[in-house]
C-alpha atoms as a PDB file:
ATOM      1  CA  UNK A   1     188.021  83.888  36.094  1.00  0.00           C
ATOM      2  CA  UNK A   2     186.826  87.456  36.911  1.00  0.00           C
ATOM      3  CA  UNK A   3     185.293  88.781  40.007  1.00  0.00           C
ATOM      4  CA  UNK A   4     181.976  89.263  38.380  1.00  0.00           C
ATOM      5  CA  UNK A   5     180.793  85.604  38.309  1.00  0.00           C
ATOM      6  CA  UNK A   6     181.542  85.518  41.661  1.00  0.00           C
ATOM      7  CA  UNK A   7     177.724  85.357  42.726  1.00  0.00           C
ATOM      8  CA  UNK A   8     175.956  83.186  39.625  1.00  0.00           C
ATOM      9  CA  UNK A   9     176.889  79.781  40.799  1.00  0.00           C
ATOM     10  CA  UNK A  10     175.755  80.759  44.524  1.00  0.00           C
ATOM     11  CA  UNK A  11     172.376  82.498  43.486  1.00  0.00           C
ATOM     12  CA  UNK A  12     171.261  79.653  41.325  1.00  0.00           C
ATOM     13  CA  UNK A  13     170.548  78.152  44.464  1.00  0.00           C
ATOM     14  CA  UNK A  14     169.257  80.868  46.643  1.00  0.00           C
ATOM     15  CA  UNK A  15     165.540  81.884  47.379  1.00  0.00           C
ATOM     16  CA  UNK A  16     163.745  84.793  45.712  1.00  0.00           C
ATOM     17  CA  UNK A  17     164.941  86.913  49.100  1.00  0.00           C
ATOM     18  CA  UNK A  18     168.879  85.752  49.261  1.00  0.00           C
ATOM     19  CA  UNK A  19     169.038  86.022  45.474  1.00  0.00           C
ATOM     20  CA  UNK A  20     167.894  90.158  45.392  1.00  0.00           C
ATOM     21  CA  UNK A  21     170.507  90.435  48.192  1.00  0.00           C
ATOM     22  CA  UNK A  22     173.359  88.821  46.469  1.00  0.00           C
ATOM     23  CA  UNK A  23     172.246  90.497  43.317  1.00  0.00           C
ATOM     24  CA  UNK A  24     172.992  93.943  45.383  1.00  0.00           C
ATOM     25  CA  UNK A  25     176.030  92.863  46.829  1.00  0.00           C
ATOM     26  CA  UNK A  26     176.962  92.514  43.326  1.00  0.00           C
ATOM     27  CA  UNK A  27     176.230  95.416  41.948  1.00  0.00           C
ATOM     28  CA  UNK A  28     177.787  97.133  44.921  1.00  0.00           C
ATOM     29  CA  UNK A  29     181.266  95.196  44.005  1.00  0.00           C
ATOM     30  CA  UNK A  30     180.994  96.124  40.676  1.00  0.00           C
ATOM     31  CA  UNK A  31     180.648 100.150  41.073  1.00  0.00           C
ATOM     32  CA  UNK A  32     183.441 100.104  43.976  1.00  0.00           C
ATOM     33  CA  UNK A  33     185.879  98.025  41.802  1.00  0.00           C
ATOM     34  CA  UNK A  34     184.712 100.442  38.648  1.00  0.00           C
ATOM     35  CA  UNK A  35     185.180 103.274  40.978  1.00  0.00           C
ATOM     36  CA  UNK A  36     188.999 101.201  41.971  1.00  0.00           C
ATOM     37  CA  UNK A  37     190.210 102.358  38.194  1.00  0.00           C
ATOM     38  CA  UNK A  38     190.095 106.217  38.872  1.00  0.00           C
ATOM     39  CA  UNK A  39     189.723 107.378  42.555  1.00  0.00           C
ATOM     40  CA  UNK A  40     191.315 104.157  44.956  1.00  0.00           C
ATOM     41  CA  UNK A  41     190.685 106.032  47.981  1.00  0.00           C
ATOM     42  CA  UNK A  42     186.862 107.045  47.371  1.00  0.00           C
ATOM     43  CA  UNK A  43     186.544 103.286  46.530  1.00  0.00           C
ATOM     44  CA  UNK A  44     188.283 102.750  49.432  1.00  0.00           C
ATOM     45  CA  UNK A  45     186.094 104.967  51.661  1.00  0.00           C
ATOM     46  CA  UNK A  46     183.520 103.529  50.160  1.00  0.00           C
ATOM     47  CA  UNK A  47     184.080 100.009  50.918  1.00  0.00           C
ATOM     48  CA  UNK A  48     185.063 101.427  54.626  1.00  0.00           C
ATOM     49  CA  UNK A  49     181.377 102.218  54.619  1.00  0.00           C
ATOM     50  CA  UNK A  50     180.009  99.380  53.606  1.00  0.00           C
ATOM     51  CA  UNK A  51     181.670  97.109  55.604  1.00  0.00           C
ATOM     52  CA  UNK A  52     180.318  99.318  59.009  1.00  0.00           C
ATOM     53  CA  UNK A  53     176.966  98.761  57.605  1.00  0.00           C
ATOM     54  CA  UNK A  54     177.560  94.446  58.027  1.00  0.00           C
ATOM     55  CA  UNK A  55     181.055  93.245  56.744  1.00  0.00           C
ATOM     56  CA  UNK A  56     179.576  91.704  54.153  1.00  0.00           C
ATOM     57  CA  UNK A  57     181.896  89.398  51.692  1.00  0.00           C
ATOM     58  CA  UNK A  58     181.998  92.166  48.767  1.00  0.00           C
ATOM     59  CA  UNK A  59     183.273  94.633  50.817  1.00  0.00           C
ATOM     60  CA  UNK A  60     185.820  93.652  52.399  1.00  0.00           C
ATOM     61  CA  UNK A  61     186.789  92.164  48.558  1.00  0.00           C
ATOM     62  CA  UNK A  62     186.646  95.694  47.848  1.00  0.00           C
ATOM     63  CA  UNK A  63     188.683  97.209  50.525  1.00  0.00           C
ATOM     64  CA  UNK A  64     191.371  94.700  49.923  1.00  0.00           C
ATOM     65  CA  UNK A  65     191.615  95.547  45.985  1.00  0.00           C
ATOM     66  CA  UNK A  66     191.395  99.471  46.896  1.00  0.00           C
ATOM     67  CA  UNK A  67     194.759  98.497  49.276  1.00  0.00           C
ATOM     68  CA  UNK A  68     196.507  97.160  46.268  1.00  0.00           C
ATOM     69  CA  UNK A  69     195.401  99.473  43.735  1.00  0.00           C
ATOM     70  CA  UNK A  70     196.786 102.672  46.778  1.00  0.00           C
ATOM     71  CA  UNK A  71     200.068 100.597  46.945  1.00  0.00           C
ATOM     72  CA  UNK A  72     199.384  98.670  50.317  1.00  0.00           C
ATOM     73  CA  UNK A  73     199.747  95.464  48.045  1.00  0.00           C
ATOM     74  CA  UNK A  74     200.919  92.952  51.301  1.00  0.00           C
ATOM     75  CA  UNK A  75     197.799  94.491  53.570  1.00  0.00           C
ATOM     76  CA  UNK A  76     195.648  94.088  50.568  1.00  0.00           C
ATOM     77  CA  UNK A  77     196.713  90.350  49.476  1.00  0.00           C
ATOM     78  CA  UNK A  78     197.007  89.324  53.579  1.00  0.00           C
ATOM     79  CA  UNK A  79     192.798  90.577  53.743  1.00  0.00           C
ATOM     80  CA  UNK A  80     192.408  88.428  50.235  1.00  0.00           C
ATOM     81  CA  UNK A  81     193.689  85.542  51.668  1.00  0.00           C
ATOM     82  CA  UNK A  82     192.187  85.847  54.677  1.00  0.00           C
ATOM     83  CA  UNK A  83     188.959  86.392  53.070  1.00  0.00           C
ATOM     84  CA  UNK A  84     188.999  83.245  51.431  1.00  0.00           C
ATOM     85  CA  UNK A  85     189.272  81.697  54.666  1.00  0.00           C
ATOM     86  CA  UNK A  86     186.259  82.735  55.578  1.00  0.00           C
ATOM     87  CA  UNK A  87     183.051  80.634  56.711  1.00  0.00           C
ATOM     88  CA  UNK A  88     181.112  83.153  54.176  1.00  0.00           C
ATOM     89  CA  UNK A  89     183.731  83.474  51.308  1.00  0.00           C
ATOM     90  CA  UNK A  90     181.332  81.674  49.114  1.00  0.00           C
ATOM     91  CA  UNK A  91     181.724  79.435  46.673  1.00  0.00           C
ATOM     92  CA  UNK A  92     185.139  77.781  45.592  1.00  0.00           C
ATOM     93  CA  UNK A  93     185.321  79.374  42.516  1.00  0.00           C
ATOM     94  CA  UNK A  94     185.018  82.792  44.594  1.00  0.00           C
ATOM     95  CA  UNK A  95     187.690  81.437  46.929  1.00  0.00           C
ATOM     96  CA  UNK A  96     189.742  80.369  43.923  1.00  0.00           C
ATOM     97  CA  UNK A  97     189.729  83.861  42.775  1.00  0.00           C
ATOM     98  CA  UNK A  98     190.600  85.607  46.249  1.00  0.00           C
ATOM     99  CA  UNK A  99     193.610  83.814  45.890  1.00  0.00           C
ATOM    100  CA  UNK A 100     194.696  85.000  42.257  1.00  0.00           C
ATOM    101  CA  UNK A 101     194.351  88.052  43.013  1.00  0.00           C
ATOM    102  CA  UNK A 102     196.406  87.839  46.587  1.00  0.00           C
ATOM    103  CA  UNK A 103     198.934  85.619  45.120  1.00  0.00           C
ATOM    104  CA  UNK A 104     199.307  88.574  41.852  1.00  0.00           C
ATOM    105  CA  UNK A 105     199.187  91.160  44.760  1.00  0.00           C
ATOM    106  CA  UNK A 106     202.424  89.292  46.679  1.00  0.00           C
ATOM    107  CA  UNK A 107     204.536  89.452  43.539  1.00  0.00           C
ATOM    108  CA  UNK A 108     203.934  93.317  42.660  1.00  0.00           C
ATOM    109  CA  UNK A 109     205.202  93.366  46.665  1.00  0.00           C
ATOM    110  CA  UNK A 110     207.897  91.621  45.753  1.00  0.00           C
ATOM    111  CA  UNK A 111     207.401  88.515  47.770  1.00  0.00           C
ATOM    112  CA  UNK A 112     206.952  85.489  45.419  1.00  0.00           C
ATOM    113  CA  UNK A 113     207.333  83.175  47.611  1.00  0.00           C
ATOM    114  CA  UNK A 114     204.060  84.329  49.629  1.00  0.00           C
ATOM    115  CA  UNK A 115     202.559  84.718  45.791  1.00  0.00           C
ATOM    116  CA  UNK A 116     203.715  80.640  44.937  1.00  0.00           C
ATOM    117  CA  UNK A 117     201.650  79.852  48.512  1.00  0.00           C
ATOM    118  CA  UNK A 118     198.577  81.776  47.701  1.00  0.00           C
ATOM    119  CA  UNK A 119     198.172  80.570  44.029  1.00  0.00           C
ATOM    120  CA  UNK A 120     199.123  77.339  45.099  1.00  0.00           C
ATOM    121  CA  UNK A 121     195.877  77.351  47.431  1.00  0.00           C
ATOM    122  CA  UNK A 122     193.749  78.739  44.382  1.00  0.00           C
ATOM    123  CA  UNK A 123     195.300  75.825  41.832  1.00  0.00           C
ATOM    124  CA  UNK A 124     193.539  73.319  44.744  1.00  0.00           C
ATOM    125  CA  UNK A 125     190.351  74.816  44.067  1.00  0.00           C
ATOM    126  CA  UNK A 126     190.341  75.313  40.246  1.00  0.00           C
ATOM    127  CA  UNK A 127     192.950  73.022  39.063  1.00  0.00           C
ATOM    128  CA  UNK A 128     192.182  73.247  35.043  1.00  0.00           C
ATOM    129  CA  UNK A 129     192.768  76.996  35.553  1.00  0.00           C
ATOM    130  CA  UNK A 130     195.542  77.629  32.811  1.00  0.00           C
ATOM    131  CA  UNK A 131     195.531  81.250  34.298  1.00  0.00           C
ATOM    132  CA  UNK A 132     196.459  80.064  37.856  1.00  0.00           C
ATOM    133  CA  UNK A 133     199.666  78.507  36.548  1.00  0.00           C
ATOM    134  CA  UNK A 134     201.171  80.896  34.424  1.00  0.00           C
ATOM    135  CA  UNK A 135     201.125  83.453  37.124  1.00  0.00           C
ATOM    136  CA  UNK A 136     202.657  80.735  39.993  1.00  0.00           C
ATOM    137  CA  UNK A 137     204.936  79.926  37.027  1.00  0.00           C
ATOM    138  CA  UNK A 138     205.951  83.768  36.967  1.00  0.00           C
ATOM    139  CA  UNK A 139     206.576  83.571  40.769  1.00  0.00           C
ATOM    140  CA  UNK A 140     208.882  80.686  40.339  1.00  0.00           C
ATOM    141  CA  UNK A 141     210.586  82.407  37.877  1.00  0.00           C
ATOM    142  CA  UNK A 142     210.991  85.452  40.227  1.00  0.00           C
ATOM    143  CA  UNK A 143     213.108  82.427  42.844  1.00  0.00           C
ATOM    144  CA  UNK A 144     215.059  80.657  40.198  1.00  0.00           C
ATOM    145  CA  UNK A 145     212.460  77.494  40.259  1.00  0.00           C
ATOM    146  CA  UNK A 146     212.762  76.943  36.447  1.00  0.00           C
ATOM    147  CA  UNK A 147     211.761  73.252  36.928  1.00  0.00           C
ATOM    148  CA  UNK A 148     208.755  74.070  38.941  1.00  0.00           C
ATOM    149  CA  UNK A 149     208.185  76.709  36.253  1.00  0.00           C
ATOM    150  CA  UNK A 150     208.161  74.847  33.490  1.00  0.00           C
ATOM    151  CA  UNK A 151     205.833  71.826  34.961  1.00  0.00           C
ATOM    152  CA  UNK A 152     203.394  75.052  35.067  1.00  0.00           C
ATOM    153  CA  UNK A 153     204.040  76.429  31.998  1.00  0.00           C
ATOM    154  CA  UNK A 154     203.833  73.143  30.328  1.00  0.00           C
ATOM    155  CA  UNK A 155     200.543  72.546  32.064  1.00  0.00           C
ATOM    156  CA  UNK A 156     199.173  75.932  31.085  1.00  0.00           C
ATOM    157  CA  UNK A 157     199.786  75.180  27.199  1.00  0.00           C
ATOM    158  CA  UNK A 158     197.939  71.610  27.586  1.00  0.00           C
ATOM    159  CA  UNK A 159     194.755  73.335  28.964  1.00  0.00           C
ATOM    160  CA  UNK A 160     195.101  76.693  26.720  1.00  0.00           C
ATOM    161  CA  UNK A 161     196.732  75.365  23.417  1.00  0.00           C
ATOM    162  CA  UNK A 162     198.661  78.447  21.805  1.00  0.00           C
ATOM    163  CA  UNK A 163     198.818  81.060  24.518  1.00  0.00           C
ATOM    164  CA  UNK A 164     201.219  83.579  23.585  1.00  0.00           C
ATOM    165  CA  UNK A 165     201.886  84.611  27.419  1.00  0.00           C
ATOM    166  CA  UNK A 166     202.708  80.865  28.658  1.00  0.00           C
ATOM    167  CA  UNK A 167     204.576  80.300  25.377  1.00  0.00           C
ATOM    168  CA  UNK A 168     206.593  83.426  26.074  1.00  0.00           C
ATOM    169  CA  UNK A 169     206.999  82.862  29.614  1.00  0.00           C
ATOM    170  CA  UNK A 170     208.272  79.139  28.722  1.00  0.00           C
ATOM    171  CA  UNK A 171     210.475  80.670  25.975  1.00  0.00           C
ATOM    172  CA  UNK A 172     212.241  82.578  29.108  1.00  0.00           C
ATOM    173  CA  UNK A 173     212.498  79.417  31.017  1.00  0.00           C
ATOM    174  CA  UNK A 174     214.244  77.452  28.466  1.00  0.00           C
ATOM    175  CA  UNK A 175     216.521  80.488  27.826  1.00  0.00           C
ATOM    176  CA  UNK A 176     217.798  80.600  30.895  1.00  0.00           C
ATOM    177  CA  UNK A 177     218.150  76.597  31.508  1.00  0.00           C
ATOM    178  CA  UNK A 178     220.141  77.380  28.027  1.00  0.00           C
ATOM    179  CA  UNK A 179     217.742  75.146  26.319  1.00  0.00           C
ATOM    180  CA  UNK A 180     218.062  77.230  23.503  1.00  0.00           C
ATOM    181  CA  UNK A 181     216.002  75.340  20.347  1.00  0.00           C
ATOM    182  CA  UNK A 182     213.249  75.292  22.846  1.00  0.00           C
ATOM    183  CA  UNK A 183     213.501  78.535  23.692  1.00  0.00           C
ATOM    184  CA  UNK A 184     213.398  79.510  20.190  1.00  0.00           C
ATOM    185  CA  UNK A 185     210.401  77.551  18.936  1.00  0.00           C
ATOM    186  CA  UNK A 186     207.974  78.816  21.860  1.00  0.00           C
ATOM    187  CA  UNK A 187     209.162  82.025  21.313  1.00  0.00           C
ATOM    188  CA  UNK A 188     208.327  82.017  17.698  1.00  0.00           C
ATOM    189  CA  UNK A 189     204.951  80.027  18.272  1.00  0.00           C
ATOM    190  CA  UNK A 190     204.146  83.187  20.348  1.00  0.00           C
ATOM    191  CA  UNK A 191     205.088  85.900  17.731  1.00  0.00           C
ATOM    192  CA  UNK A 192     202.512  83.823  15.506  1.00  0.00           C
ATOM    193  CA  UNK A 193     200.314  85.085  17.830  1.00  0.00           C
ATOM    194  CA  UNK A 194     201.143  88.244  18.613  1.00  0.00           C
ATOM    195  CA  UNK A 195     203.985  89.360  16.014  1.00  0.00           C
ATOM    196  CA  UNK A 196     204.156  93.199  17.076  1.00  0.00           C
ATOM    197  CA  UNK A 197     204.454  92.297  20.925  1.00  0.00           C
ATOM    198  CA  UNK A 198     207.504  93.984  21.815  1.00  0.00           C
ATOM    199  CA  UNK A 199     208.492  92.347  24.801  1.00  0.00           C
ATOM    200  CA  UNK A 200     208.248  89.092  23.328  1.00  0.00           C
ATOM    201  CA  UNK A 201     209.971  90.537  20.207  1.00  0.00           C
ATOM    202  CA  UNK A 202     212.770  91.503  22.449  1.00  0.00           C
ATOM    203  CA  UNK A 203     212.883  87.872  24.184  1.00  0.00           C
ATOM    204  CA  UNK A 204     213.818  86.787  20.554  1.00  0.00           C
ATOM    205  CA  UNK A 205     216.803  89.322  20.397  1.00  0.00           C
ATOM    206  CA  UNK A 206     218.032  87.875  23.355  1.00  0.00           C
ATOM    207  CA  UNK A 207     217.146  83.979  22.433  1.00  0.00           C
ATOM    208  CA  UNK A 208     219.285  84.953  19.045  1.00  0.00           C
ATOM    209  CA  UNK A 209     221.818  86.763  21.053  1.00  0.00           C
ATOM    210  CA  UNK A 210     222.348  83.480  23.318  1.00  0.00           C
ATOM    211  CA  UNK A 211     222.754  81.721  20.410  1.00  0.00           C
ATOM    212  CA  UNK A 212     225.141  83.245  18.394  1.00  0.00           C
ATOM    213  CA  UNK A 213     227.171  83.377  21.597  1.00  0.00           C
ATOM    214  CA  UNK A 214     227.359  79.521  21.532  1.00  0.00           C
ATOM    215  CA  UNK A 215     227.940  79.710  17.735  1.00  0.00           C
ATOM    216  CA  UNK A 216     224.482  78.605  16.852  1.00  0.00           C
ATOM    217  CA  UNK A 217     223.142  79.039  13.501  1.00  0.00           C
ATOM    218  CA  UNK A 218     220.605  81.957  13.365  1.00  0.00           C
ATOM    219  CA  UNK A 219     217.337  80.986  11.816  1.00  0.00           C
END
């Protein structure tokens, strides 16, 4: 999901007046986040602006990414959450994505237990999401909840057959649950995919390392 469907579902449903004002409010979102990328505190100021001018939905979306992307990433991911509590966050799939990015957000803070809450919330509202539960997987990771992280993983590579990152990420898991065959067959299902990925490449080192400490055979 990315922030610029955010208003299609909605404005199917609008009349000719609500539509051209969540068509605005869109493009609004889309030149602060653009201007996110190079100059965070113009966006910033920007959104700052916009949200004196009516606190509208996009800018306070805006204001909370430019607090994330300046390094504030707990004030920005408390505002995300809190803005999909709102009466006028929109639609779920909006909601769902306020989340994400809050619950991503909490784990570059370093809190992944406030990041396995928030993407919790935004697997309620878009449950088939194999995005959603790599990312909560990663947060379990960060606490040492390899069960919990595989159930996601494992649920990630049923909805999105073949994805390197979950593969990868499940490679780690069964590494470190010294489930080492495992380990070794995601991780080269994901080098399939991606054979000149060098983290993944370097996962492998340490998947072969593991298990010629054990006395495995190397294959």
């Amino acid at each position: 999901m990315k922030w610029r469907f955010l208003f299609v579902g909605a404005c199917l449903l609008l009349p000719a007046t609500a539509f051209a004002q969540a068509g605005a409010e869109s493009e609004r979102l889309s030149r602060c986040i653009a201007l996110i990328d190079q100059h965070p505190e113009e966006a910033y100021e920007d959104a700052l602006a916009w949200l004196g001018a009516g606190g509208r939905p996009g800018a306070r979306h805006c204001a909370a990414l430019a607090l994330i992307a300046l390094g504030q990433e707990e004030e920005g991911a408390a505002r995300l959450e809190a803005l999909a509590n709102d009466p006028d966050a929109g639609t779920l799939e909006a909601r769902a994505i306020y989340l994400a990015q809050a619950g991503n957000a909490w784990l570059v803070a370093g809190a992944p237990e406030a990041s396995i809450v928030a993407l919790t919330n935004a697997i309620k509202l878009a449950p088939r999401d194999p995005d959603l539960k790599v990312d909560r997987a990663r947060a379990y990771m960060l606490t040492d909840k390899w069960t919990e992280a595989e159930a996601d993983l494992d649920a990630a590579i049923g909805l999105s057959p073949g994805d390197e990152t979950a593969l990868a990420q499940r490679a780690r898991v069964m590494l470190e649950v010294d489930r080492l065959d495992e380990a070794w067959r995601d991780v080269s299902a994901a080098l399939l995919r991606t054979p000149r990925n060098v983290d993944i490449l370097v996962l492998r080192g340490d998947i072969r390392e593991a298990r010629r400490l054990k006395g495995l055979p190397d294959l």
